[in-house]
C-alpha atoms as a PDB file:
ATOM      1  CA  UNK A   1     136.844 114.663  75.300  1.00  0.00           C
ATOM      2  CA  UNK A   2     133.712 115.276  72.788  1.00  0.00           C
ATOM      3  CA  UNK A   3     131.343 118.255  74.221  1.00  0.00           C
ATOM      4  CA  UNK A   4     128.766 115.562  73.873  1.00  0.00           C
ATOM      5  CA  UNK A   5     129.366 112.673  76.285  1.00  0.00           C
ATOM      6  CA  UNK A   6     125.712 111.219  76.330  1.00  0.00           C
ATOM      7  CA  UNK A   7     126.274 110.698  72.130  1.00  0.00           C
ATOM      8  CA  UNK A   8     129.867 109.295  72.427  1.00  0.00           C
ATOM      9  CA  UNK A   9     128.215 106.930  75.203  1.00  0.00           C
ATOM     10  CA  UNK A  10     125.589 106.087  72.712  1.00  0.00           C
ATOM     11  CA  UNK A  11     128.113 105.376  69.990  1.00  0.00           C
ATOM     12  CA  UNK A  12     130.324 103.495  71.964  1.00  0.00           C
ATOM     13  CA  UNK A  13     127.141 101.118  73.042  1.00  0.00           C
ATOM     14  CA  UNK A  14     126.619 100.651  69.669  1.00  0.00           C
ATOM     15  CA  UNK A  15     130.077  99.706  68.889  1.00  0.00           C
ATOM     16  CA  UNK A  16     130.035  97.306  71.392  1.00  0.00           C
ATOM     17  CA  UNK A  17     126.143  95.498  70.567  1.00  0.00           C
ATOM     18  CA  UNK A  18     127.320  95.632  65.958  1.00  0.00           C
ATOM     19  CA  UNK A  19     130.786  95.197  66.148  1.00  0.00           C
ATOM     20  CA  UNK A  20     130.765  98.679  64.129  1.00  0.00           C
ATOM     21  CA  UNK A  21     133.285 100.853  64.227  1.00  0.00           C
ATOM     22  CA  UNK A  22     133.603 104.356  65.640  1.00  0.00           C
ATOM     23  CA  UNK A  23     132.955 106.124  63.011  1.00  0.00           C
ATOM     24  CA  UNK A  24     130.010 104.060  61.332  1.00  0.00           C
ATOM     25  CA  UNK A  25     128.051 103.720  64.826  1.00  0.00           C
ATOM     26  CA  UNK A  26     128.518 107.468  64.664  1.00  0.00           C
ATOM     27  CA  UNK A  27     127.166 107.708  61.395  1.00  0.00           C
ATOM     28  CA  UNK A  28     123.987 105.110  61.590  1.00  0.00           C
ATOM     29  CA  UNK A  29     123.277 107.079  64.727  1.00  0.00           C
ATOM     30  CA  UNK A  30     123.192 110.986  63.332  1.00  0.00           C
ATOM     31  CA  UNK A  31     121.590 109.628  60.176  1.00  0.00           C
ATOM     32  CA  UNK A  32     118.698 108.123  62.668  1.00  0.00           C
ATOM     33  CA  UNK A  33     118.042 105.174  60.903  1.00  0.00           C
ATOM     34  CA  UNK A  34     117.917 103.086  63.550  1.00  0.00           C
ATOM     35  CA  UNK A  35     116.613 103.626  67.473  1.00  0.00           C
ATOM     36  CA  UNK A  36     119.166 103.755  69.894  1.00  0.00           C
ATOM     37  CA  UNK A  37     118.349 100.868  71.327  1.00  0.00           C
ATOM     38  CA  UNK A  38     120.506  98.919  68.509  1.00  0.00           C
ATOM     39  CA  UNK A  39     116.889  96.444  68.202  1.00  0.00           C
ATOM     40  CA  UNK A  40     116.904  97.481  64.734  1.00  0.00           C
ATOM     41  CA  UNK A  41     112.974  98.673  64.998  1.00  0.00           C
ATOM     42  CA  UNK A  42     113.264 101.827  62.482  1.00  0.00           C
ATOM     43  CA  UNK A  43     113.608 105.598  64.180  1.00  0.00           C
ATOM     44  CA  UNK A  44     110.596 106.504  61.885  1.00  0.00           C
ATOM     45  CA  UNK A  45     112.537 110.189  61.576  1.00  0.00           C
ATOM     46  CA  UNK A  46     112.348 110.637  65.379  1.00  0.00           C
ATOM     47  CA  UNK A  47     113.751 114.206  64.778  1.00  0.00           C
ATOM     48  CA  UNK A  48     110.538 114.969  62.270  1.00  0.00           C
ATOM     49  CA  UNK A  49     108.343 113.614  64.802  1.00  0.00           C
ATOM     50  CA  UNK A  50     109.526 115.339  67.794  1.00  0.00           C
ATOM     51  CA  UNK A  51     111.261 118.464  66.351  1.00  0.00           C
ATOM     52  CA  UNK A  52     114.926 117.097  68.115  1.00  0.00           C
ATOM     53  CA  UNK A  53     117.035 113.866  67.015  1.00  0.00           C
ATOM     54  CA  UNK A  54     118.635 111.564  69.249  1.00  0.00           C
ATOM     55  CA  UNK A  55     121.861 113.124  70.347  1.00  0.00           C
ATOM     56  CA  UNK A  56     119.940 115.733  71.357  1.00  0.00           C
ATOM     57  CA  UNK A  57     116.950 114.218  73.324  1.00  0.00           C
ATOM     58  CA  UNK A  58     119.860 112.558  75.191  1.00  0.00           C
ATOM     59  CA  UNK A  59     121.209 115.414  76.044  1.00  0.00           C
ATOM     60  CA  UNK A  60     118.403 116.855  77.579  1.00  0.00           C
ATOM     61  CA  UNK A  61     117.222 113.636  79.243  1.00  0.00           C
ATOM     62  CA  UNK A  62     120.678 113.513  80.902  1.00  0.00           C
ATOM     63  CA  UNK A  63     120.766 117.204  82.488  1.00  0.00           C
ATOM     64  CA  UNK A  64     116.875 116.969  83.744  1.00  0.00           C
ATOM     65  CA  UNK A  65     116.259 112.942  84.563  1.00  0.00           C
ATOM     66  CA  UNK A  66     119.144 110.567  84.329  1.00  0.00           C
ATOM     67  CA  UNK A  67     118.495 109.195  87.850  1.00  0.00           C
ATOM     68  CA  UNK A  68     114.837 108.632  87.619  1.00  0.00           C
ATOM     69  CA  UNK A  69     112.699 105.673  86.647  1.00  0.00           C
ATOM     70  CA  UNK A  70     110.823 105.041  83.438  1.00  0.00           C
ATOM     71  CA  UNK A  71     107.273 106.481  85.050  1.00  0.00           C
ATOM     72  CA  UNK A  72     109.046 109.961  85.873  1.00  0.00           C
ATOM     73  CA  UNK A  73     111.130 110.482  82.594  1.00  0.00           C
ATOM     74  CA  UNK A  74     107.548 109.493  80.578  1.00  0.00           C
ATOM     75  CA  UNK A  75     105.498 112.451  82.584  1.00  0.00           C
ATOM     76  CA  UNK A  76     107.999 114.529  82.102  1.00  0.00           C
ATOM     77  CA  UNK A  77     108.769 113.788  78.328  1.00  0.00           C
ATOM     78  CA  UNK A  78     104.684 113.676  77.900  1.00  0.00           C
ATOM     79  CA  UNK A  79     104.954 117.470  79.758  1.00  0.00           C
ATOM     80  CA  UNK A  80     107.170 119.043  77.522  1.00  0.00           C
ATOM     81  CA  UNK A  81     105.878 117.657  73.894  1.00  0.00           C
ATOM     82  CA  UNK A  82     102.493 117.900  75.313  1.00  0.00           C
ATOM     83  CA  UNK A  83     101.183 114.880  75.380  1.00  0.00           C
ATOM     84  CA  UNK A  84      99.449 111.585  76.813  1.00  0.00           C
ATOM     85  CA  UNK A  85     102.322 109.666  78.586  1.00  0.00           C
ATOM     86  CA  UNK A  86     101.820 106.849  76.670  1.00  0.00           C
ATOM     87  CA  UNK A  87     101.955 108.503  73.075  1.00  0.00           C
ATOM     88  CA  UNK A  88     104.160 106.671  70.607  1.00  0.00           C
ATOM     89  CA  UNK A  89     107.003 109.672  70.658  1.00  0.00           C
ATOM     90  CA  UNK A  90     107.076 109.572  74.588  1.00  0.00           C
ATOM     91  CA  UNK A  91     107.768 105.834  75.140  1.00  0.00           C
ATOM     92  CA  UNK A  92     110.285 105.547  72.106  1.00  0.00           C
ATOM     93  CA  UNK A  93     112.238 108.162  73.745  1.00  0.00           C
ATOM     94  CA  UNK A  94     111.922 107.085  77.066  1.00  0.00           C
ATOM     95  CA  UNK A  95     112.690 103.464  76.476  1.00  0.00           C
ATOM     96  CA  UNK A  96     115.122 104.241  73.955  1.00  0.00           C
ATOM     97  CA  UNK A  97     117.096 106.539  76.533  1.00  0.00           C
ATOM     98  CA  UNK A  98     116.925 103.592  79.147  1.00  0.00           C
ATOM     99  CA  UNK A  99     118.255 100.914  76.678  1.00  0.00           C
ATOM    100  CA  UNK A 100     121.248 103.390  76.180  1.00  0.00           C
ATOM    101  CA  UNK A 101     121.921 103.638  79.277  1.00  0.00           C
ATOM    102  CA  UNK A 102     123.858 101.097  81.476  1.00  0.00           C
ATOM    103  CA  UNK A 103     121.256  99.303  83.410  1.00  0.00           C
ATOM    104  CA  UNK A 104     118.126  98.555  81.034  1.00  0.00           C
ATOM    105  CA  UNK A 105     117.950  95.639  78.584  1.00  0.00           C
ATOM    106  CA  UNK A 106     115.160  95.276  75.997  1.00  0.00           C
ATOM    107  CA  UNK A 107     111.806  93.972  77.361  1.00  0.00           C
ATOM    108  CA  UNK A 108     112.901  95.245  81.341  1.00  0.00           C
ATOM    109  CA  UNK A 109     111.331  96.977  83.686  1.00  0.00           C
ATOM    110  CA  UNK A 110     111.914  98.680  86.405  1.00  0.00           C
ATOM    111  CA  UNK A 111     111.316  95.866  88.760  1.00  0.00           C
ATOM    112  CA  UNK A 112     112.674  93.536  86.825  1.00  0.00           C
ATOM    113  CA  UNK A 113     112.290  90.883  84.240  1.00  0.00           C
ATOM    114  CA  UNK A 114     108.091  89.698  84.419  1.00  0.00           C
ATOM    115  CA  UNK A 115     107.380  86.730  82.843  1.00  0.00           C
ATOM    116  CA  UNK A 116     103.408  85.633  81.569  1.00  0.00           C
ATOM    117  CA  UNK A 117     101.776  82.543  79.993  1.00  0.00           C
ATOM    118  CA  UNK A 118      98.237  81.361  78.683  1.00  0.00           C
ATOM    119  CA  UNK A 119      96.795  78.498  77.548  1.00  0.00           C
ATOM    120  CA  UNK A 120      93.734  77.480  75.507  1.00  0.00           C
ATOM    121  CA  UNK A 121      92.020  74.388  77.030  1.00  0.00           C
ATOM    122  CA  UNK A 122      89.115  73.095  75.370  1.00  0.00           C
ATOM    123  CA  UNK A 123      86.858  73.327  78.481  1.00  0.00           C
ATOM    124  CA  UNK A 124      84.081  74.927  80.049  1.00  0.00           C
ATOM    125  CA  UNK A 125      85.343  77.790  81.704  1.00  0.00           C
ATOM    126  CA  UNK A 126      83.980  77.304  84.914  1.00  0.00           C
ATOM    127  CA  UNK A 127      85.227  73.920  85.125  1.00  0.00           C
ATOM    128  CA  UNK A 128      89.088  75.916  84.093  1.00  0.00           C
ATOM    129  CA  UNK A 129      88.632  78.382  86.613  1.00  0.00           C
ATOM    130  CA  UNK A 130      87.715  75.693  89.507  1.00  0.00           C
ATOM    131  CA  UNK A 131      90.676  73.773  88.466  1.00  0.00           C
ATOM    132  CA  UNK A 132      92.939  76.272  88.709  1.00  0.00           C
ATOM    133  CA  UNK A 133      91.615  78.053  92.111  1.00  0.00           C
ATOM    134  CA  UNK A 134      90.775  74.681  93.814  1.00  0.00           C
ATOM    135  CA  UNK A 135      94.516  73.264  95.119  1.00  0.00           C
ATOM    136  CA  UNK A 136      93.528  69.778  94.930  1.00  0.00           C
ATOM    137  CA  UNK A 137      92.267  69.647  91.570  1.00  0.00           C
ATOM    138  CA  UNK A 138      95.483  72.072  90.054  1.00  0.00           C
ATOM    139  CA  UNK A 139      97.338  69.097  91.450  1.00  0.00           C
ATOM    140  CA  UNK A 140      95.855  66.801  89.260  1.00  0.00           C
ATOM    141  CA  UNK A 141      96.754  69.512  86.331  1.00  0.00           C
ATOM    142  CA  UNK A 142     100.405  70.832  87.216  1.00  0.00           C
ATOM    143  CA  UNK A 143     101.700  68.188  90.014  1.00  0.00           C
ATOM    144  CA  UNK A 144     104.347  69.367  92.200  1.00  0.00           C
ATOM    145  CA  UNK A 145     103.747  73.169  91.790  1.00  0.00           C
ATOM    146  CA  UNK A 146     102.875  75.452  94.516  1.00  0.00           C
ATOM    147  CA  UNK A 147     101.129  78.647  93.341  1.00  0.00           C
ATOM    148  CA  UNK A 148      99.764  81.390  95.871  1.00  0.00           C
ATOM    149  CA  UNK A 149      96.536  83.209  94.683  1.00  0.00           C
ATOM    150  CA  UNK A 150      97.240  86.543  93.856  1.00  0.00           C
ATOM    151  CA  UNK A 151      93.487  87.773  92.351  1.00  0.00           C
ATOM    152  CA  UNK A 152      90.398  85.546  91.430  1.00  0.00           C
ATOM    153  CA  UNK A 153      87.359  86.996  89.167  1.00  0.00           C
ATOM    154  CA  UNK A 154      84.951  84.346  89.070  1.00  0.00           C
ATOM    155  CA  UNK A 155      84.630  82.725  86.251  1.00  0.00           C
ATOM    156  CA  UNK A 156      87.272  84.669  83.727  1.00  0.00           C
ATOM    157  CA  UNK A 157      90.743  85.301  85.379  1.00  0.00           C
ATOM    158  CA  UNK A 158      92.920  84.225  88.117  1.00  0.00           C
ATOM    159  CA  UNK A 159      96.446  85.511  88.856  1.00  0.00           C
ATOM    160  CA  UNK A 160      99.579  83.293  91.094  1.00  0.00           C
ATOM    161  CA  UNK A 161     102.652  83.810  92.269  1.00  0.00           C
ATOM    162  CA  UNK A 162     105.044  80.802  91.217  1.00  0.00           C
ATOM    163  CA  UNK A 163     106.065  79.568  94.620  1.00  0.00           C
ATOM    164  CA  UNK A 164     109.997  79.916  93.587  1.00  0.00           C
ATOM    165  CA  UNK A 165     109.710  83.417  92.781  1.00  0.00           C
END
């Protein structure tokens, strides 16, 4: 067994999302050309940025926060580089980490999947917002849709729960 079993996990997840084998996940992967993630979004020399490459962030990460959630590895990524939680080198290591790990896909968090939409309606935006907030007149706009009122700011923004989850 290799000394490094987060790597050889990160390899093998590799192999599995390319096709690649073995030896040229291994090799994309030390060479840091792409994030471990396998979105193809360039490393942008991750070890230059951070002083450590990948194999060895995921070492680390493994030993000190494997079992927590994104919010707890960030502060304590953002503690030992010394910086904001939300730096650039924080949440590419962070999310990266996740992805390679059994458990997170691209684009989830941890409570799930969240989906948004907006529109641009060529109306006074008073007359959106009562449409939306009153139930009988979003009736007329979306029939047969039940929406629960989450948040209302008069006239600019209002926030529903789809009734089907």
């Amino acid at each position: 067994m290799t000394a490094n079993r987060s790597f050889e996990r990160l390899v093998r997840a590799r192999m599995g999302k390319t096709g690649e084998s073995y030896t040229a996940a291994r090799a994309v992967l030390l060479a840091a050309t792409e994030l471990p993630g396998g979105d193809g979004a360039p490393a942008l020399a991750t070890s230059e940025r951070t002083g450590r490459g990948w194999e060895e962030w995921f070492d680390l990460l493994d030993d000190e926060v494997a079992d927590k959630p994104h919010r707890e590895i960030a502060r304590w990524l953002a503690d030992l580089l010394e910086l904001h939680p939300l730096a650039w080198n924080v949440q590419a290591i962070a999310g990266s980490y996740e992805r390679a790990r059994p458990g997170r896909a691209v684009g989830e968090h941890a409570d799930g999947f969240s989906v948004s939409a907006s529109r641009t309606i060529a109306v006074p935006v008073e007359e959106l917002f009562e449409a939306f907030v009153d139930p009988s007149a979003r009736e007329r706009w979306i029939p047969g849709v039940t929406l629960a009122e989450r948040k209302a700011t008069p006239p600019t923004a209002a926030h529903f729960d789809w009734a089907d989850g």
